[in-house]
N, C-alpha and C. Protein backbone atom coordinates (compact mmCIF):
# COMPACT_ATOMS: atom_id res chain seq x y z
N UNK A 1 -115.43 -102.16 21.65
CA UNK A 1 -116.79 -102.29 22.05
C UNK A 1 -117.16 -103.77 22.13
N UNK A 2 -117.85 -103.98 22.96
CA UNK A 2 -118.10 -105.36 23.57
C UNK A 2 -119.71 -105.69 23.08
N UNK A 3 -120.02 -106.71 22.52
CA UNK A 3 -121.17 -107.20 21.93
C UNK A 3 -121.63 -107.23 23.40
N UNK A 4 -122.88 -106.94 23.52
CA UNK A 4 -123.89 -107.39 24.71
C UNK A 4 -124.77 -108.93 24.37
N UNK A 5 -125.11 -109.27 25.65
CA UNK A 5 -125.59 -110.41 25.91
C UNK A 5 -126.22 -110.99 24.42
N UNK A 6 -127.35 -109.91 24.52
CA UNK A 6 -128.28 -110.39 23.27
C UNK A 6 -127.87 -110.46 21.85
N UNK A 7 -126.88 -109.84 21.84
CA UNK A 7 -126.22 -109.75 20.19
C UNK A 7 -125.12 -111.30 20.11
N UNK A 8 -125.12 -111.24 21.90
CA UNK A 8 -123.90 -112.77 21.58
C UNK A 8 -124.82 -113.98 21.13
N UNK A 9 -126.06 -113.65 21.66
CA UNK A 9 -126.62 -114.75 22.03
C UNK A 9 -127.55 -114.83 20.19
N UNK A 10 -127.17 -114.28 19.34
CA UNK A 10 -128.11 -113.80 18.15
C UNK A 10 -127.00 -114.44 17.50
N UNK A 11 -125.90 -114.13 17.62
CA UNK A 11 -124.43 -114.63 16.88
C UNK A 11 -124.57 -116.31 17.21
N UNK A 12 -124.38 -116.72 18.31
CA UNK A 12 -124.66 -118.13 19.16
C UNK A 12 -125.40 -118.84 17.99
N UNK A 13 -127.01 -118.61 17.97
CA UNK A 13 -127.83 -118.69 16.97
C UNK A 13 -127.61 -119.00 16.17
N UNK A 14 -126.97 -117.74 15.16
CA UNK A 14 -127.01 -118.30 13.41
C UNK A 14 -125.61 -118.89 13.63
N UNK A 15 -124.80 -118.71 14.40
CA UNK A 15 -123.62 -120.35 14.34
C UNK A 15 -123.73 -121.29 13.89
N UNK A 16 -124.73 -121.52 15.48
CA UNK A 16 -125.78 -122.74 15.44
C UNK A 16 -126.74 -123.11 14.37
N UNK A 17 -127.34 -122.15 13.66
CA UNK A 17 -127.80 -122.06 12.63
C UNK A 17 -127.21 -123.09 11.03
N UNK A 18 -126.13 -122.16 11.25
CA UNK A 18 -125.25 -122.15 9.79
C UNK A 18 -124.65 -123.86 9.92
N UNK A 19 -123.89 -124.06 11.28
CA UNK A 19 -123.47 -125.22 11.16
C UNK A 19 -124.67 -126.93 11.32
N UNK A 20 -125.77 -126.20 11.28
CA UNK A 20 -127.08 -127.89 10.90
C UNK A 20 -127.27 -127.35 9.92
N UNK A 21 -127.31 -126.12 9.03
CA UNK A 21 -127.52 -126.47 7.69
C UNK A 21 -126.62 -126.50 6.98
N UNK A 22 -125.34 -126.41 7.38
CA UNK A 22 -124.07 -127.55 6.44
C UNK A 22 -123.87 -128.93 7.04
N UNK A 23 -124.19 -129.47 7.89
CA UNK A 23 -124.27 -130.85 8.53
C UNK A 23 -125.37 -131.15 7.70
N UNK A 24 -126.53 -130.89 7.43
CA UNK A 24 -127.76 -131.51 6.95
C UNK A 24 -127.31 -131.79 5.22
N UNK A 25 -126.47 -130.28 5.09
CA UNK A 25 -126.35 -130.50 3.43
C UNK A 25 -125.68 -131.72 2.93
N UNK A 26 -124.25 -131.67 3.69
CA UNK A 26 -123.62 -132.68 3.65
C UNK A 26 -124.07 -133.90 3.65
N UNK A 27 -125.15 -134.17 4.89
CA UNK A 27 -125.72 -135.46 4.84
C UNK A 27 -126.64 -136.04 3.56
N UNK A 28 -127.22 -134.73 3.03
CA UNK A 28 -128.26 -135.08 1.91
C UNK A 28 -127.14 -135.37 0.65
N UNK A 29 -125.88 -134.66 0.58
CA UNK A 29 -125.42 -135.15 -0.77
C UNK A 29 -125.12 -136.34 -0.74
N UNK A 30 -124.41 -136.80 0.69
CA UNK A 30 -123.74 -138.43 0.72
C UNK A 30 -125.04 -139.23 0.49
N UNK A 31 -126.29 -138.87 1.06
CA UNK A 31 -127.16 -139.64 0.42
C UNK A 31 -127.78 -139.92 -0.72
N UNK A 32 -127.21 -138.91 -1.21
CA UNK A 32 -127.72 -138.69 -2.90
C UNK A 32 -126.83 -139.45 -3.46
N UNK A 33 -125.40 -139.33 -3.19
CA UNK A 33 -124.29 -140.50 -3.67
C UNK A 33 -124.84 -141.63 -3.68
N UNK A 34 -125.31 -142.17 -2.32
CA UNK A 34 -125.44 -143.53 -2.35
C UNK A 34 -126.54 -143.89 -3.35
N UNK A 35 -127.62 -143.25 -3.37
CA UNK A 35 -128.29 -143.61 -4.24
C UNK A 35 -128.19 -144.01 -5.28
N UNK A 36 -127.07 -143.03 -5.79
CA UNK A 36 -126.53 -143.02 -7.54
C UNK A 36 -125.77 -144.04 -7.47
N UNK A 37 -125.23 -144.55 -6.57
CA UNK A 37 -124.43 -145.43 -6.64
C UNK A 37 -125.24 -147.13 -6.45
N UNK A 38 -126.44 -146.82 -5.76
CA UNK A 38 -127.28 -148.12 -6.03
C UNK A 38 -127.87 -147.98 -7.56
N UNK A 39 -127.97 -147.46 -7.94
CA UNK A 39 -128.55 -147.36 -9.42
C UNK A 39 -127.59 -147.18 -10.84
N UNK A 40 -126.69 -146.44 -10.63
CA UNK A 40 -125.50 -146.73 -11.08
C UNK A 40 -124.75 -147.88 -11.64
N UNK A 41 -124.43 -147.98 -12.80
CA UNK A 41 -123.53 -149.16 -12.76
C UNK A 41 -122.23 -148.73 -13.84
N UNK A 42 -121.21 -148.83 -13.40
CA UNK A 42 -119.59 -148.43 -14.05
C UNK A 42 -119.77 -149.69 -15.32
N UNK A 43 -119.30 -149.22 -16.37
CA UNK A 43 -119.27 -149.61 -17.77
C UNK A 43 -118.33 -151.00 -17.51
N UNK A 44 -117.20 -151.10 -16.65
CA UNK A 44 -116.75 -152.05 -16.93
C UNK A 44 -117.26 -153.13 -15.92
N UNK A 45 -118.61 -153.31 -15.36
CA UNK A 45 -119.68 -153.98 -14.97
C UNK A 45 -120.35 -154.66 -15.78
N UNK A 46 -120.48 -153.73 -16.81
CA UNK A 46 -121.66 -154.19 -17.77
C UNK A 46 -121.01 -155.65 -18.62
N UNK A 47 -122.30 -156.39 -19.10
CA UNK A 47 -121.95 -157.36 -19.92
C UNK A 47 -121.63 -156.72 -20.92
N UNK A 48 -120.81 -157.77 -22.12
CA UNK A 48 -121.21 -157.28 -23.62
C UNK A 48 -122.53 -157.29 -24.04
N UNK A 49 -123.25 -157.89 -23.99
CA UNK A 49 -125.01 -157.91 -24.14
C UNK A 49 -125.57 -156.37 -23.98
N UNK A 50 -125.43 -156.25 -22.26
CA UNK A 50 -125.57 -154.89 -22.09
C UNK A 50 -124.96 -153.71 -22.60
N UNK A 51 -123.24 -154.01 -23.24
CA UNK A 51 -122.82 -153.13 -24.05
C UNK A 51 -123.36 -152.42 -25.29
N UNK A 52 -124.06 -154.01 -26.20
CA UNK A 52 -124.03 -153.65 -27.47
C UNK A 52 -125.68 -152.78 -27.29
N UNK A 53 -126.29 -153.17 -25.97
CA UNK A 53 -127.92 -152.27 -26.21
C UNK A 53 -127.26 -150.76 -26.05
N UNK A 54 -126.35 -150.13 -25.99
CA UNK A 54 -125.55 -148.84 -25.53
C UNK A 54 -125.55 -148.12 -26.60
N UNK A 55 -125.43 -148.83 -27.74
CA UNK A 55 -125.10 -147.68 -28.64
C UNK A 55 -125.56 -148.55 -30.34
N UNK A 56 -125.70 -147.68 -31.15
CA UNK A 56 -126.43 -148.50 -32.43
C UNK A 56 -125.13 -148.31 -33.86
N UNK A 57 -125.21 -148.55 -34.86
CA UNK A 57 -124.32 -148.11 -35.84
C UNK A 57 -125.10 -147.89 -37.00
N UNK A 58 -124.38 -146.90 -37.98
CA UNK A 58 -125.21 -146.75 -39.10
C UNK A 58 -124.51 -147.02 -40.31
N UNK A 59 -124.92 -147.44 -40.82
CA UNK A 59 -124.04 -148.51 -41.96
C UNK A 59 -124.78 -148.17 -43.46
N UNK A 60 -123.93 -147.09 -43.61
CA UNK A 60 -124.36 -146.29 -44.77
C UNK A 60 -123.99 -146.60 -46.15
N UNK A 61 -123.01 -146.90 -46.20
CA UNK A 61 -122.15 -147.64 -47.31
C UNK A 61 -121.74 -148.90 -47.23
N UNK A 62 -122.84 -150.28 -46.50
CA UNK A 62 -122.42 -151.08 -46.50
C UNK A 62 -123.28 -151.65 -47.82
N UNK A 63 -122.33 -153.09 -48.23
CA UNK A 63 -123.10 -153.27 -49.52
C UNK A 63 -123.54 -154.67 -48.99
N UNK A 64 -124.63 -155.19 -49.61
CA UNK A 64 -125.83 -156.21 -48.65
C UNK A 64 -125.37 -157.38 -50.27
N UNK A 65 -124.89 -158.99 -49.62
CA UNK A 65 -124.83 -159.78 -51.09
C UNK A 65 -126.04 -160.65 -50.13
N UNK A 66 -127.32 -161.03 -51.18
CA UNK A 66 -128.31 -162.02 -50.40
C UNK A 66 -127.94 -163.41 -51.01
N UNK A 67 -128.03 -164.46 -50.60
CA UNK A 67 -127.79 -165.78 -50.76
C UNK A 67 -129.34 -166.23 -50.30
N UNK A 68 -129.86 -166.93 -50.95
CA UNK A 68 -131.13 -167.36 -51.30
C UNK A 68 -130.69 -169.35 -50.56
N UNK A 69 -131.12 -169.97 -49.57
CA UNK A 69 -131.42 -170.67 -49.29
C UNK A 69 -132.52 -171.44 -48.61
N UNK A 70 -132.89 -172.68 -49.77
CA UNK A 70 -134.04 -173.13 -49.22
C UNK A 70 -135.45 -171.89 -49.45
N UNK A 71 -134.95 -171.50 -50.44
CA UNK A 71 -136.11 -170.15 -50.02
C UNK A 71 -136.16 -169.20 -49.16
N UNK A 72 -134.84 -169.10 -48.33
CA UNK A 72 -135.13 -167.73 -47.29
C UNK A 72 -133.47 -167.11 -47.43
N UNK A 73 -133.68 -165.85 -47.48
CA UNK A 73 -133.04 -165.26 -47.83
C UNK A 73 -131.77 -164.40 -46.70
N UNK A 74 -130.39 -164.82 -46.81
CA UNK A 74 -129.40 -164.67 -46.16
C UNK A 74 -128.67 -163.50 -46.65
N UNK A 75 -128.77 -162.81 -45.81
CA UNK A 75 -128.29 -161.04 -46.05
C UNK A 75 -126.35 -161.08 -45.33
N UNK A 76 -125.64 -161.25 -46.27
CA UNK A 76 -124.16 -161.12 -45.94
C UNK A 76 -123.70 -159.48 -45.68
N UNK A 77 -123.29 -158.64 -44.71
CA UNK A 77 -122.95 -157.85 -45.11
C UNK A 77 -121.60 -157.03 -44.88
N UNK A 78 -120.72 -158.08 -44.95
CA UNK A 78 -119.05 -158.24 -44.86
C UNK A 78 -118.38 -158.49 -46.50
N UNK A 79 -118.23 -157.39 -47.35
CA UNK A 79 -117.71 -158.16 -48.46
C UNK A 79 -117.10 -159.32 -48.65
N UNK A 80 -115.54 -159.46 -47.71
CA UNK A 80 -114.24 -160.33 -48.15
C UNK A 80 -115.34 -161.93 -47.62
N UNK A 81 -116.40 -162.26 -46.87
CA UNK A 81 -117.37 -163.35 -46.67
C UNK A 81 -117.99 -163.66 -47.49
N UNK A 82 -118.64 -162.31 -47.96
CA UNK A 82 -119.35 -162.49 -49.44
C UNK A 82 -119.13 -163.15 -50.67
N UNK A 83 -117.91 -162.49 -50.69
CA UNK A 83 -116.67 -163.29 -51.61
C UNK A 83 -116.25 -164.37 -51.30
N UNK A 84 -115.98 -164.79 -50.43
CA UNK A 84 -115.43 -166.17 -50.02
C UNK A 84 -117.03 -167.29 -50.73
N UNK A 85 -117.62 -166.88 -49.98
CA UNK A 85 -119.26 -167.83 -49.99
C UNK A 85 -119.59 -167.79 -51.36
N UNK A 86 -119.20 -167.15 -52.09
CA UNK A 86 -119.72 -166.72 -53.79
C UNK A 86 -118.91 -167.58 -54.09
N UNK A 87 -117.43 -167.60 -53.95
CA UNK A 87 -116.52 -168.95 -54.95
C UNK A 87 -116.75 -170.40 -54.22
N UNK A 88 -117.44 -170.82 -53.77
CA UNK A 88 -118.21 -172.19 -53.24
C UNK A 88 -118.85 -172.72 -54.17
N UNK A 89 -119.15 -173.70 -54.40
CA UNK A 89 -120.43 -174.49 -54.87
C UNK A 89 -121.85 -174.50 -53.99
N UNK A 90 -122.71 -174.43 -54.79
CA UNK A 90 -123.74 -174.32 -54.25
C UNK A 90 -124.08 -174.99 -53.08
N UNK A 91 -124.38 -176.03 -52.84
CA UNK A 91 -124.16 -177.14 -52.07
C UNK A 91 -123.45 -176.68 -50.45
N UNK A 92 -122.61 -177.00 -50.92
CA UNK A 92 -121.17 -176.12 -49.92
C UNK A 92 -121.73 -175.08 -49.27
N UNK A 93 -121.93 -173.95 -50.12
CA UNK A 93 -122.18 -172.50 -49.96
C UNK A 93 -123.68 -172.82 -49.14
N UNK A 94 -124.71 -173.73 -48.99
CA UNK A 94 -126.00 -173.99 -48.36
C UNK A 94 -125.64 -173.97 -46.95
N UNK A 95 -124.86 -175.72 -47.00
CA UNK A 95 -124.45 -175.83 -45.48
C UNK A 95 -123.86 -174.98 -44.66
N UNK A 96 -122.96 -174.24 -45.16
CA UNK A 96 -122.33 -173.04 -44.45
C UNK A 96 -123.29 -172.47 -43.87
N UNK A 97 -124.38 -171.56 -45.07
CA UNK A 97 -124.99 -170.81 -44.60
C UNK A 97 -126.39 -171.20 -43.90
N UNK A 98 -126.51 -172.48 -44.05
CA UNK A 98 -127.63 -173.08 -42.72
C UNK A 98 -127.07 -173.11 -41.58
N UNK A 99 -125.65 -173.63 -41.23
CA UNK A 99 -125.23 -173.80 -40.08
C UNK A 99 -124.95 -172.62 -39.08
N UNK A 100 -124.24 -171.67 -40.22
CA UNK A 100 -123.69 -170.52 -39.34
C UNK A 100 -124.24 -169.05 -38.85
N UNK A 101 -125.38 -169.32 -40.49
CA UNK A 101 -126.35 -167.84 -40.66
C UNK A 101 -127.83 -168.11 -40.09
N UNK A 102 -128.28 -169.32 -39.82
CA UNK A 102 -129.29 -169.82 -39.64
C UNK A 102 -129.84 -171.14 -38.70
N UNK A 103 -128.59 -170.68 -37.95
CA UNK A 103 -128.11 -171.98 -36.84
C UNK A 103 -128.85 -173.04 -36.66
N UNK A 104 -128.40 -173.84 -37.77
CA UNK A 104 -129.40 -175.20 -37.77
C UNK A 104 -128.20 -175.96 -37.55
N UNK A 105 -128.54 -177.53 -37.04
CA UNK A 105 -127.65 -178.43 -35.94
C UNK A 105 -127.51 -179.16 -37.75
N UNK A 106 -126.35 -179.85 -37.36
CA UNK A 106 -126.29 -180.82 -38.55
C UNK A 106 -127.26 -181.62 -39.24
N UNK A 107 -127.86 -182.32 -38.39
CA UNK A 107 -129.08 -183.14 -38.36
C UNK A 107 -130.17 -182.51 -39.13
N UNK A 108 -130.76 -181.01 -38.66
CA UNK A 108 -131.77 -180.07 -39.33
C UNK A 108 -131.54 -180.07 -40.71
N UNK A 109 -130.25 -179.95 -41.10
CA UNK A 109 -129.46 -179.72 -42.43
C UNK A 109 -129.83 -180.87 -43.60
N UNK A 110 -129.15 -181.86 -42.90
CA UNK A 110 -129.19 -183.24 -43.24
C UNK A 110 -130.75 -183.54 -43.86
N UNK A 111 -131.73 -183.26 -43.03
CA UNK A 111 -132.85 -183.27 -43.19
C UNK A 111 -133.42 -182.73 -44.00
N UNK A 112 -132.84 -181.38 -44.37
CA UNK A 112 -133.17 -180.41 -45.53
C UNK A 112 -132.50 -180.24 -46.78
N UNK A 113 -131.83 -181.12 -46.79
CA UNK A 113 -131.05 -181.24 -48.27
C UNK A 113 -130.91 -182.74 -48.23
N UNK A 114 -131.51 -183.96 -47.43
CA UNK A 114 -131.88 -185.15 -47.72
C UNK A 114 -129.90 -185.45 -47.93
N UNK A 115 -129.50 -185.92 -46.84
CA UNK A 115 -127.84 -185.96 -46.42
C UNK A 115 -128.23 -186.50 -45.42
N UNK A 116 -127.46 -187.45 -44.71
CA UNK A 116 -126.59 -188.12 -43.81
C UNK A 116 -126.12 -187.30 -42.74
N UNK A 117 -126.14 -187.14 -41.49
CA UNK A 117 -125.81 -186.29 -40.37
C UNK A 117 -124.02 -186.07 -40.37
N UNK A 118 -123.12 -187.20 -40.87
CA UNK A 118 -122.34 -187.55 -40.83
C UNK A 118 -121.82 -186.84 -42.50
N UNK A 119 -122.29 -186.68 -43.40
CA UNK A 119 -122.01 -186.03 -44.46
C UNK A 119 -122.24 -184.55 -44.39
N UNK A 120 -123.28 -184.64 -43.69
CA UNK A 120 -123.35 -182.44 -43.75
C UNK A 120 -122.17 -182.24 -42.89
N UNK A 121 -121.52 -182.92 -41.88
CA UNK A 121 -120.71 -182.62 -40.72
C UNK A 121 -119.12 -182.47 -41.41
N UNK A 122 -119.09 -183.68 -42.16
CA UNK A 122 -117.71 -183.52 -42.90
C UNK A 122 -117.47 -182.72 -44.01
N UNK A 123 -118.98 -181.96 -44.58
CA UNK A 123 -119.09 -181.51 -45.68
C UNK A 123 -118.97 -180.11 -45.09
N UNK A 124 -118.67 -179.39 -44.12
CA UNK A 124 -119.39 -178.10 -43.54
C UNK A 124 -117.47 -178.44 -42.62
N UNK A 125 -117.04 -179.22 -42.21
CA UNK A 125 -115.34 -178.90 -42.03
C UNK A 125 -114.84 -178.83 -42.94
N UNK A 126 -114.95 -179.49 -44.47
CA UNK A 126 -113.75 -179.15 -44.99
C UNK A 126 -114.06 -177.79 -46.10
N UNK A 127 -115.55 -177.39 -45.70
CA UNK A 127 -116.13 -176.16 -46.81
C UNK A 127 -115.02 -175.17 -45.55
N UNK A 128 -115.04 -175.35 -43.98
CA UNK A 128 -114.61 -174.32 -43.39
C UNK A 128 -113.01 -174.12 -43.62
N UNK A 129 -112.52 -175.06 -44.68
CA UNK A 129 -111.01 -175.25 -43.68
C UNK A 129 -110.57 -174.04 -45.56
N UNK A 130 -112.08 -174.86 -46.83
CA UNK A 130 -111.60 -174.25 -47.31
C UNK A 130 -111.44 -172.58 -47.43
N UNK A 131 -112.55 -172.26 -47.02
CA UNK A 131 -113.05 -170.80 -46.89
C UNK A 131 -111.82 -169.80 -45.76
N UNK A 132 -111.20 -170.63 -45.19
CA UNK A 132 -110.03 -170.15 -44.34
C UNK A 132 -109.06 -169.83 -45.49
N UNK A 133 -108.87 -170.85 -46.23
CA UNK A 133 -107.75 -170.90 -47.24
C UNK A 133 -107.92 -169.23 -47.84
N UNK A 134 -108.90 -169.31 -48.28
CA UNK A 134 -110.05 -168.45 -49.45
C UNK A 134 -109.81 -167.28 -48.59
N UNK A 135 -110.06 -166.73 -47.09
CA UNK A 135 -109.68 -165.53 -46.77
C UNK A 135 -108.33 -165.19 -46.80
N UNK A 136 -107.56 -166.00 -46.11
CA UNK A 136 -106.39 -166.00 -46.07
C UNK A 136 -105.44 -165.54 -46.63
N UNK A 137 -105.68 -166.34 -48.46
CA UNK A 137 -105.15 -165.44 -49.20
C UNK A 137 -105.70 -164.16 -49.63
N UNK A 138 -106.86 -163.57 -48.98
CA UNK A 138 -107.32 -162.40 -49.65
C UNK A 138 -106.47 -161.55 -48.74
N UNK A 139 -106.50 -161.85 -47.61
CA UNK A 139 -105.68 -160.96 -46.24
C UNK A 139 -103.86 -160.82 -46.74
N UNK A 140 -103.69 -161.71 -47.21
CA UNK A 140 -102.40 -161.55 -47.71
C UNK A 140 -102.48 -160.98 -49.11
N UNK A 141 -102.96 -161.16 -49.93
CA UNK A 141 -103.41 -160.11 -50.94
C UNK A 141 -102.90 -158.65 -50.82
N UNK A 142 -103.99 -158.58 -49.63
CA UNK A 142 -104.38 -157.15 -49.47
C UNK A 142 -103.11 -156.62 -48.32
N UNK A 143 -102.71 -156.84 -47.97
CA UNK A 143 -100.86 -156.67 -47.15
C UNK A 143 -100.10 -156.33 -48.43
N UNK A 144 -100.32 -157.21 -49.47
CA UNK A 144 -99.03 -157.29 -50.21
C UNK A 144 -99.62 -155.81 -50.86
N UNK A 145 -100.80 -155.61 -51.18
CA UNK A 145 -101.05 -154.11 -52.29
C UNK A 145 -100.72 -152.65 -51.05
N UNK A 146 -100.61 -153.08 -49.82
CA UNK A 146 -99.70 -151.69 -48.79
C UNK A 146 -98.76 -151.64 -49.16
């Protein structure tokens, strides 16, 4: 049996039909791609800056040593640092922690413990070279008790 005119022409139709609304669909997803893809950005894009706003940590069992300088108070919260900065002299143990925890320029330092720009500078390399020593052997320490 042979479709007549009008049934071809009804078929014709939703063909025609079916194939602009998969042409249209198609077109709307690639456009939806692009979009996502202007707004979008792949992780290994991102800065570290932008990394670290990504995600937070919770630090439940960390233990907090404060170091009191100048009156403001320096929150360590790395034990084997803690430890290092605790077997210092006071003095010592300041400049460190003005320079590194409280990023003051030599000069600021100098100024605040009444020192020589040239004395906080040599006093703050050889506190660093000792405090290297001071981890160093804790890292080897702690190898040798595996």
């Amino acid at each position: 049996m042979k479709p007549n005119s009008h049934e071809q022409s009804k078929r014709h139709a939703f063909d025609s039909f079916c194939k602009k609304v998969v042409k249209n669909e198609t077109r709307d997803y690639y456009d939806e791609l692009k979009r996502q893809r202007e707004k979008e950005k792949s992780f290994s894009d991102l800065s570290a800056k932008e990394i670290d706003q990504l995600y937070t940590e919770d630090k439940y069992f960390v233990t907090e040593q404060i170091f009191n300088v100048l009156g403001l108070d320096v929150i360590v919260t790395d034990d084997v640092i803690a430890e290092a900065l605790q077997s210092l002299p006071e003095r010592k143990r300041d400049i460190i922690l003005l320079s590194y925890f409280l990023e003051l320029s030599d000069r600021e330092i100098g100024d605040k413990l009444n020192m020589l720009r040239n004395t906080v500078q040599y006093q703050r390399a050889n506190t660093l070279r000792q405090l290297k020593n001071f981890m160093e052997g804790d890292v080897y320490e702690q190898q040798d008790k595996k």
